[in-house]
Structure formats: C-alpha cells, structure tokens
N, C-alpha and C. Protein backbone atom coordinates (compact mmCIF):
# COMPACT_ATOMS: atom_id res chain seq x y z
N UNK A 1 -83.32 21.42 68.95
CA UNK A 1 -84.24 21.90 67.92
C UNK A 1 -84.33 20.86 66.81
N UNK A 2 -85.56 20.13 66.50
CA UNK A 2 -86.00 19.12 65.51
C UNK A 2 -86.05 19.99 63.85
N UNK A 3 -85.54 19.52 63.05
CA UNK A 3 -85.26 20.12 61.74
C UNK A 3 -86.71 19.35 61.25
N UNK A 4 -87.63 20.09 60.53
CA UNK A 4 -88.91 19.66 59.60
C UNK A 4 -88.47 19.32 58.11
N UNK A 5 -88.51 17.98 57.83
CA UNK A 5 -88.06 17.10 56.45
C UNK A 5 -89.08 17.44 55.57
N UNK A 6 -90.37 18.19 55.86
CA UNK A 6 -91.65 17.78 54.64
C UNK A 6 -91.62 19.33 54.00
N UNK A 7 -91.39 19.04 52.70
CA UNK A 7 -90.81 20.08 51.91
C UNK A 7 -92.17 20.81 51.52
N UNK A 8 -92.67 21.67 51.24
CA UNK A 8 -94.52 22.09 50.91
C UNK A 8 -94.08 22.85 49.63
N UNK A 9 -94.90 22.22 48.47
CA UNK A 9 -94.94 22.81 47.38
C UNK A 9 -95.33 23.91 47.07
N UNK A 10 -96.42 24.60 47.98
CA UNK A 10 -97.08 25.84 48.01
C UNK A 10 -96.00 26.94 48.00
N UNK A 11 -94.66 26.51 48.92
CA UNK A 11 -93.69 27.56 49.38
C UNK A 11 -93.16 28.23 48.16
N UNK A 12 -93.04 27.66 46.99
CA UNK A 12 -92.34 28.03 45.57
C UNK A 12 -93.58 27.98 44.51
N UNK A 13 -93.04 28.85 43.91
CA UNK A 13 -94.20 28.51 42.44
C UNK A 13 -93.14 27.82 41.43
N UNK A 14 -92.04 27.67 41.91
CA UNK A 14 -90.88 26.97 40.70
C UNK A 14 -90.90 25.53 41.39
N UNK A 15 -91.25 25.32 42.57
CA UNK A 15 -91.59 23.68 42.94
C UNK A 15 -92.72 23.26 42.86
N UNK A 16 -93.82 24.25 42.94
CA UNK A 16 -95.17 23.53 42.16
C UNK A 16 -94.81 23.30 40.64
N UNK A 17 -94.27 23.92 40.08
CA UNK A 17 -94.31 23.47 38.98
C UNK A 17 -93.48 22.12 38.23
N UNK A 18 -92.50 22.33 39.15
CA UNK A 18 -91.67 20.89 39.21
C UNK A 18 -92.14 19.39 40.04
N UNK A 19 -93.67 19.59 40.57
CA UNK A 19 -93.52 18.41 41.48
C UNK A 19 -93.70 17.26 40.93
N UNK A 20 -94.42 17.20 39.81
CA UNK A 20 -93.94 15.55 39.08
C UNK A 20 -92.52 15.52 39.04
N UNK A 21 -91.96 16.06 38.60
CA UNK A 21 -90.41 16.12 38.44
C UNK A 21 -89.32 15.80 39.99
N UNK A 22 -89.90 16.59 40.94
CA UNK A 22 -89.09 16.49 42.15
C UNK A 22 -89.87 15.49 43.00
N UNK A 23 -91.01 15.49 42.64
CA UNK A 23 -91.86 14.20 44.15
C UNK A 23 -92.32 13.15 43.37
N UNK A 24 -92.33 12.72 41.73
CA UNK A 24 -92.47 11.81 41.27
C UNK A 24 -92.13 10.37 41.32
N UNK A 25 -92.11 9.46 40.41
CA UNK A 25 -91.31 8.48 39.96
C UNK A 25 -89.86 8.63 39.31
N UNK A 26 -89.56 9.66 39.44
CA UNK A 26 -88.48 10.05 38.40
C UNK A 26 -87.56 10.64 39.40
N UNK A 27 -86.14 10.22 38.60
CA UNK A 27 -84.71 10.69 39.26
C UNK A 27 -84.43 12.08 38.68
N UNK A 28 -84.84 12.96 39.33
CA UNK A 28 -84.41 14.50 38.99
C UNK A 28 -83.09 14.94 39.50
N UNK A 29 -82.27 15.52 38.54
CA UNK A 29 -81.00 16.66 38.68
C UNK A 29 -81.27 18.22 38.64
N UNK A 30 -80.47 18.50 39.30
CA UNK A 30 -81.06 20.12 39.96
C UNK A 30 -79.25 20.79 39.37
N UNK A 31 -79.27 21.87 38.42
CA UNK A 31 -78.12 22.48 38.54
C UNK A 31 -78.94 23.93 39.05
N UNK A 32 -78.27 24.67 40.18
CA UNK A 32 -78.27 25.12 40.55
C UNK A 32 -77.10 26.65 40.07
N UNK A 33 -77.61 27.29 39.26
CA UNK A 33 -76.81 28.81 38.57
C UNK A 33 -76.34 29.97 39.40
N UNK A 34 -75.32 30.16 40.48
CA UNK A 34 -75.27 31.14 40.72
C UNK A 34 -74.50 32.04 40.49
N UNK A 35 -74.42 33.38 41.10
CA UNK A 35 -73.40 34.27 40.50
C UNK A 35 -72.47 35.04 41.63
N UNK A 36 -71.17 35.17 40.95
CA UNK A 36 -70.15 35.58 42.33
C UNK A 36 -70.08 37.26 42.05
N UNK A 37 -71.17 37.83 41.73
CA UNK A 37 -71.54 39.30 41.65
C UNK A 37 -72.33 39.42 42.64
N UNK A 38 -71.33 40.64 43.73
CA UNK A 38 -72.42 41.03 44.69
C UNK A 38 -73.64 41.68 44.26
N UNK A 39 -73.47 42.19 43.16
CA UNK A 39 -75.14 42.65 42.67
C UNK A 39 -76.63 41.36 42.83
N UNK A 40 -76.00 40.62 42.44
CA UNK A 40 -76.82 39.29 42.15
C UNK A 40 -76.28 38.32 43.58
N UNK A 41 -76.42 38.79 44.90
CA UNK A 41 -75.79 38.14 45.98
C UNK A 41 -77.39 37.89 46.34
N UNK A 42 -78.63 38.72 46.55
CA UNK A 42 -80.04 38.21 47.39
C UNK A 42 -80.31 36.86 46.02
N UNK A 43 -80.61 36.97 44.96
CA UNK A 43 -80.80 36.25 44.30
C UNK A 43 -80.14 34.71 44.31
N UNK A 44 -78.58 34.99 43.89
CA UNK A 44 -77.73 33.74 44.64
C UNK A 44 -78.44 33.16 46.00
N UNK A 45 -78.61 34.12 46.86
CA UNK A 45 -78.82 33.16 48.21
C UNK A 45 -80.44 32.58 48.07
N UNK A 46 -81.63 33.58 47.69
CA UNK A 46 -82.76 32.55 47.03
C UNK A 46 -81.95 31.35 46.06
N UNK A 47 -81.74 31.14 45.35
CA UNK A 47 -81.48 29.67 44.70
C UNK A 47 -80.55 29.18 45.17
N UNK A 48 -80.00 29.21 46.41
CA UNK A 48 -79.23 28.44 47.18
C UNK A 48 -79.96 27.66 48.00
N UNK A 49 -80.93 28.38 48.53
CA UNK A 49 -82.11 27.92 49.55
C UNK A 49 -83.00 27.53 49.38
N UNK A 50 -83.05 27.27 47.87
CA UNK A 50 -84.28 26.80 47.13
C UNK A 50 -84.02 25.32 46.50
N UNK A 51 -82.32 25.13 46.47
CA UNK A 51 -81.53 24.37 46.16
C UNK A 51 -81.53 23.06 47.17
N UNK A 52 -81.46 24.02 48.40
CA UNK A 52 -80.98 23.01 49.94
C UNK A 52 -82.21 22.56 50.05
N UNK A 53 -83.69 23.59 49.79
CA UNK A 53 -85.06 22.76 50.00
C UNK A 53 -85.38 21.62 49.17
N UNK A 54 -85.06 21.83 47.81
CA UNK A 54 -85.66 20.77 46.78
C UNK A 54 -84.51 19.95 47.29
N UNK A 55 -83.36 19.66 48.18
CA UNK A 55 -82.44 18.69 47.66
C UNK A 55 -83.07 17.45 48.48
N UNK A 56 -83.66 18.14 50.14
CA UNK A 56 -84.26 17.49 51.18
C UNK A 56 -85.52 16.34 50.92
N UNK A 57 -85.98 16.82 49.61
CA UNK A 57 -87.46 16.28 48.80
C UNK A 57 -87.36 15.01 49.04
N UNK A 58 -87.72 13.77 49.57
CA UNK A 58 -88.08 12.28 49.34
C UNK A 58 -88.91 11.73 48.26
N UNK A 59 -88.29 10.63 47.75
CA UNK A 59 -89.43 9.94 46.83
C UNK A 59 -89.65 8.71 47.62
N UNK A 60 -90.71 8.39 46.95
CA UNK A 60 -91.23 6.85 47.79
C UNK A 60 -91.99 6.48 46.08
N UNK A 61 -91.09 5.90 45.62
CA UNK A 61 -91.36 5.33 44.41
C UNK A 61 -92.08 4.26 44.08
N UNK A 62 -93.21 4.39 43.09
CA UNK A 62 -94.02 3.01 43.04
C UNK A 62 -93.99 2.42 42.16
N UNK A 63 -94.20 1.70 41.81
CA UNK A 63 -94.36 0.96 40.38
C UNK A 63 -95.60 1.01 39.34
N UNK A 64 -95.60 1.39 38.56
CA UNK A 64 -96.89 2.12 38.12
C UNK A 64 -97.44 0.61 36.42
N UNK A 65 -98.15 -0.13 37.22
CA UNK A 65 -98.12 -1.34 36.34
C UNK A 65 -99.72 -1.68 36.67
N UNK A 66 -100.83 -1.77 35.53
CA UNK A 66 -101.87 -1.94 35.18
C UNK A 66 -101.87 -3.01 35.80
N UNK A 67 -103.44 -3.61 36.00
CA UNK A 67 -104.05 -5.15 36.71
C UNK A 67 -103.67 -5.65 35.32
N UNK A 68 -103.97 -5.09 33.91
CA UNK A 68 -104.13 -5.97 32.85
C UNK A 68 -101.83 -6.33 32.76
N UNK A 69 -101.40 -5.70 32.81
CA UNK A 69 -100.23 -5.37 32.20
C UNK A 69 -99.43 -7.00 33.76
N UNK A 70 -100.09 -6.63 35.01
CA UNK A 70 -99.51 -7.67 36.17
C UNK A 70 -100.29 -8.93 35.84
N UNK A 71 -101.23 -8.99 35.07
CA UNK A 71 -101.58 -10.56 34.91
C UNK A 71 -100.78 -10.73 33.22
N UNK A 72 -100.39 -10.20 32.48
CA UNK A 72 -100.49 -10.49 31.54
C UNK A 72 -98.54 -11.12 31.63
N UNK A 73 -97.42 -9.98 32.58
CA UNK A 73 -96.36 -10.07 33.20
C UNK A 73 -96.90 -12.29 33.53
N UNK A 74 -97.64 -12.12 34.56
CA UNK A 74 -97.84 -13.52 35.32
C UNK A 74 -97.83 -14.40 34.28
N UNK A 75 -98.95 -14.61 33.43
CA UNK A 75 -99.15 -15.28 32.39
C UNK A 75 -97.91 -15.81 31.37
N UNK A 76 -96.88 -15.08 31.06
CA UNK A 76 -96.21 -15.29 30.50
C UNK A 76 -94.53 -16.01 31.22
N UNK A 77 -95.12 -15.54 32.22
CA UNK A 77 -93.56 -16.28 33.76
C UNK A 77 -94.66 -18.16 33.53
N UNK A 78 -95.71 -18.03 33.76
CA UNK A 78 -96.58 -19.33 33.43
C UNK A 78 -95.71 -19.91 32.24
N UNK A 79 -95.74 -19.39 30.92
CA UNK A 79 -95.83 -20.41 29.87
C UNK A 79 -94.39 -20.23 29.77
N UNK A 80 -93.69 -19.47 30.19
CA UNK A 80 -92.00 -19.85 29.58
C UNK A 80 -91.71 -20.92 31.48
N UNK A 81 -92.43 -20.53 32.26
CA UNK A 81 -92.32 -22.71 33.00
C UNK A 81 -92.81 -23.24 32.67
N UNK A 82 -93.89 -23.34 32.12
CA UNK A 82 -94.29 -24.92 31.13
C UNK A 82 -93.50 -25.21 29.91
N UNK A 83 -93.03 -24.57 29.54
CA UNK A 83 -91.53 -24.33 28.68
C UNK A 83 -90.76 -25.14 29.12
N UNK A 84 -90.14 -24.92 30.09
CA UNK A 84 -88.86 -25.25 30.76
C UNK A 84 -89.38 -26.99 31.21
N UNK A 85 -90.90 -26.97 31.92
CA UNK A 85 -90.87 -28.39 32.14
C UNK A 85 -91.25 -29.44 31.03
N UNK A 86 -91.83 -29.13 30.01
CA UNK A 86 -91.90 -29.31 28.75
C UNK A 86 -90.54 -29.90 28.29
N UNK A 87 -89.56 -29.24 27.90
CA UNK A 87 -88.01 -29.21 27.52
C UNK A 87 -87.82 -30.66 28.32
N UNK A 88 -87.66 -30.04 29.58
CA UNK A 88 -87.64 -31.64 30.63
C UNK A 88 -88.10 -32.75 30.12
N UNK A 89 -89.07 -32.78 30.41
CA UNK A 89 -90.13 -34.32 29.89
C UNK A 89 -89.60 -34.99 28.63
N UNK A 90 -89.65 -34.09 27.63
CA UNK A 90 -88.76 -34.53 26.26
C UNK A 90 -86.86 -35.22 26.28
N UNK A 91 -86.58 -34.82 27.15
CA UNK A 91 -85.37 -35.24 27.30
C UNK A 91 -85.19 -36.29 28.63
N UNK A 92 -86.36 -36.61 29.15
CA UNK A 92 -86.56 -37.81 29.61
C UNK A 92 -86.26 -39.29 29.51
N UNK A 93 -85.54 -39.87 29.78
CA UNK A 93 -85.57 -41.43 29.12
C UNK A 93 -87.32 -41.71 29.46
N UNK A 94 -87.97 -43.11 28.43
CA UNK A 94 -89.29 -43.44 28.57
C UNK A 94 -89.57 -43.98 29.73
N UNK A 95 -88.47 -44.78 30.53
CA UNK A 95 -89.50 -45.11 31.70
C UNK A 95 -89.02 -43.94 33.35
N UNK A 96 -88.39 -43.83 33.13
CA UNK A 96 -88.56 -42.30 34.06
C UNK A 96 -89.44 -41.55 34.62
N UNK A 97 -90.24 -41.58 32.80
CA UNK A 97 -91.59 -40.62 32.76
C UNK A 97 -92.98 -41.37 33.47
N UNK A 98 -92.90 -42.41 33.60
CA UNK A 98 -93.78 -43.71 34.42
C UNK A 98 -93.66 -42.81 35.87
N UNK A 99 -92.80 -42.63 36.35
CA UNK A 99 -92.43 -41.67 37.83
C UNK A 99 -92.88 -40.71 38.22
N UNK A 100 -92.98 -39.82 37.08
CA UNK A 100 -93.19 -38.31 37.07
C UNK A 100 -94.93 -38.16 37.16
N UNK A 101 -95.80 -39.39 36.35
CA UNK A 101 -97.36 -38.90 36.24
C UNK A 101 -97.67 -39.50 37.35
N UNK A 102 -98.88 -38.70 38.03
CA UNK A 102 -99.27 -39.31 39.15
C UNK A 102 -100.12 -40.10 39.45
C-alpha cells in the first residue's frame, strides 16, 4: 500500500488558513496542545492527526528577488571587481603595467 505525500488544504479550514505559513517560504513550528483527559480524548486525536498531516507538508522554497533588485545585486558584484582590479593596477610597479594593456 503506497502512502499519498500531497497534503490538500481544502481538508482543514485551520490549514487553509495557515498555508502561507505551512506551504510558504517560511520555516513554520507547529506546537501541538493536547490533553490526557479522556473527556478531551476525540479532540486530542483530531490535533494529533492534524499534527501528523501538517508535519508531512513540503516546501520547495524560492527566492523571491525582483528583475530590478537581481540586476541591481549584479551591478554592484561589477563595481566592488573593478574595485579589487583597480586596487591591483595601483600597486603595480610602472613597467608591469606595459603587460597588462593590450
């Protein structure tokens, strides 16, 4: 018998309401409250099972970074290496630098 991994939000109205929280970008903690009163034993076993479902949940996490925000990231890896080869060139002896232009 194959066990089904894909958790359906529809099944709970306390996991629809959590699914940014449980299927997001984000590392969610689950405390789980139960009680060792057989009065409160059907209840215990709903949030036990509600516990074992949300625990099964997968994320597939993305990186959530604008076109403007990944060129602007690029741009600046650019000028701190022209930085670095900059620094270089200056600490060059003068005829060295005869080598380096093409």
């Amino acid at each position: 018998s194959s066990t089904s991994r894909h958790v359906n939000y529809r099944d709970s109205l306390l996991s629809w309401l959590l699914k940014d929280a449980l299927g997001g970008n984000s590392q969610t903690i689950m405390i789980a409250a139960i009680s060792p009163s057989a009065m409160q034993y059907d209840e215990t076993l709903r949030t036990l099972r509600y516990a074992d479902r949300a625990k099964k949940i997968q994320n597939h996490p993305i990186v959530n970074e604008s076109n403007t925000s990944s060129v602007i990231r690029e741009l600046r890896e650019e000028v701190l290496s022209l930085h670095q080869q900059m620094a270089t060139l200056l600490t060059c002896p003068a005829e060295d630098l005869q080598s380096l232009i093409p």
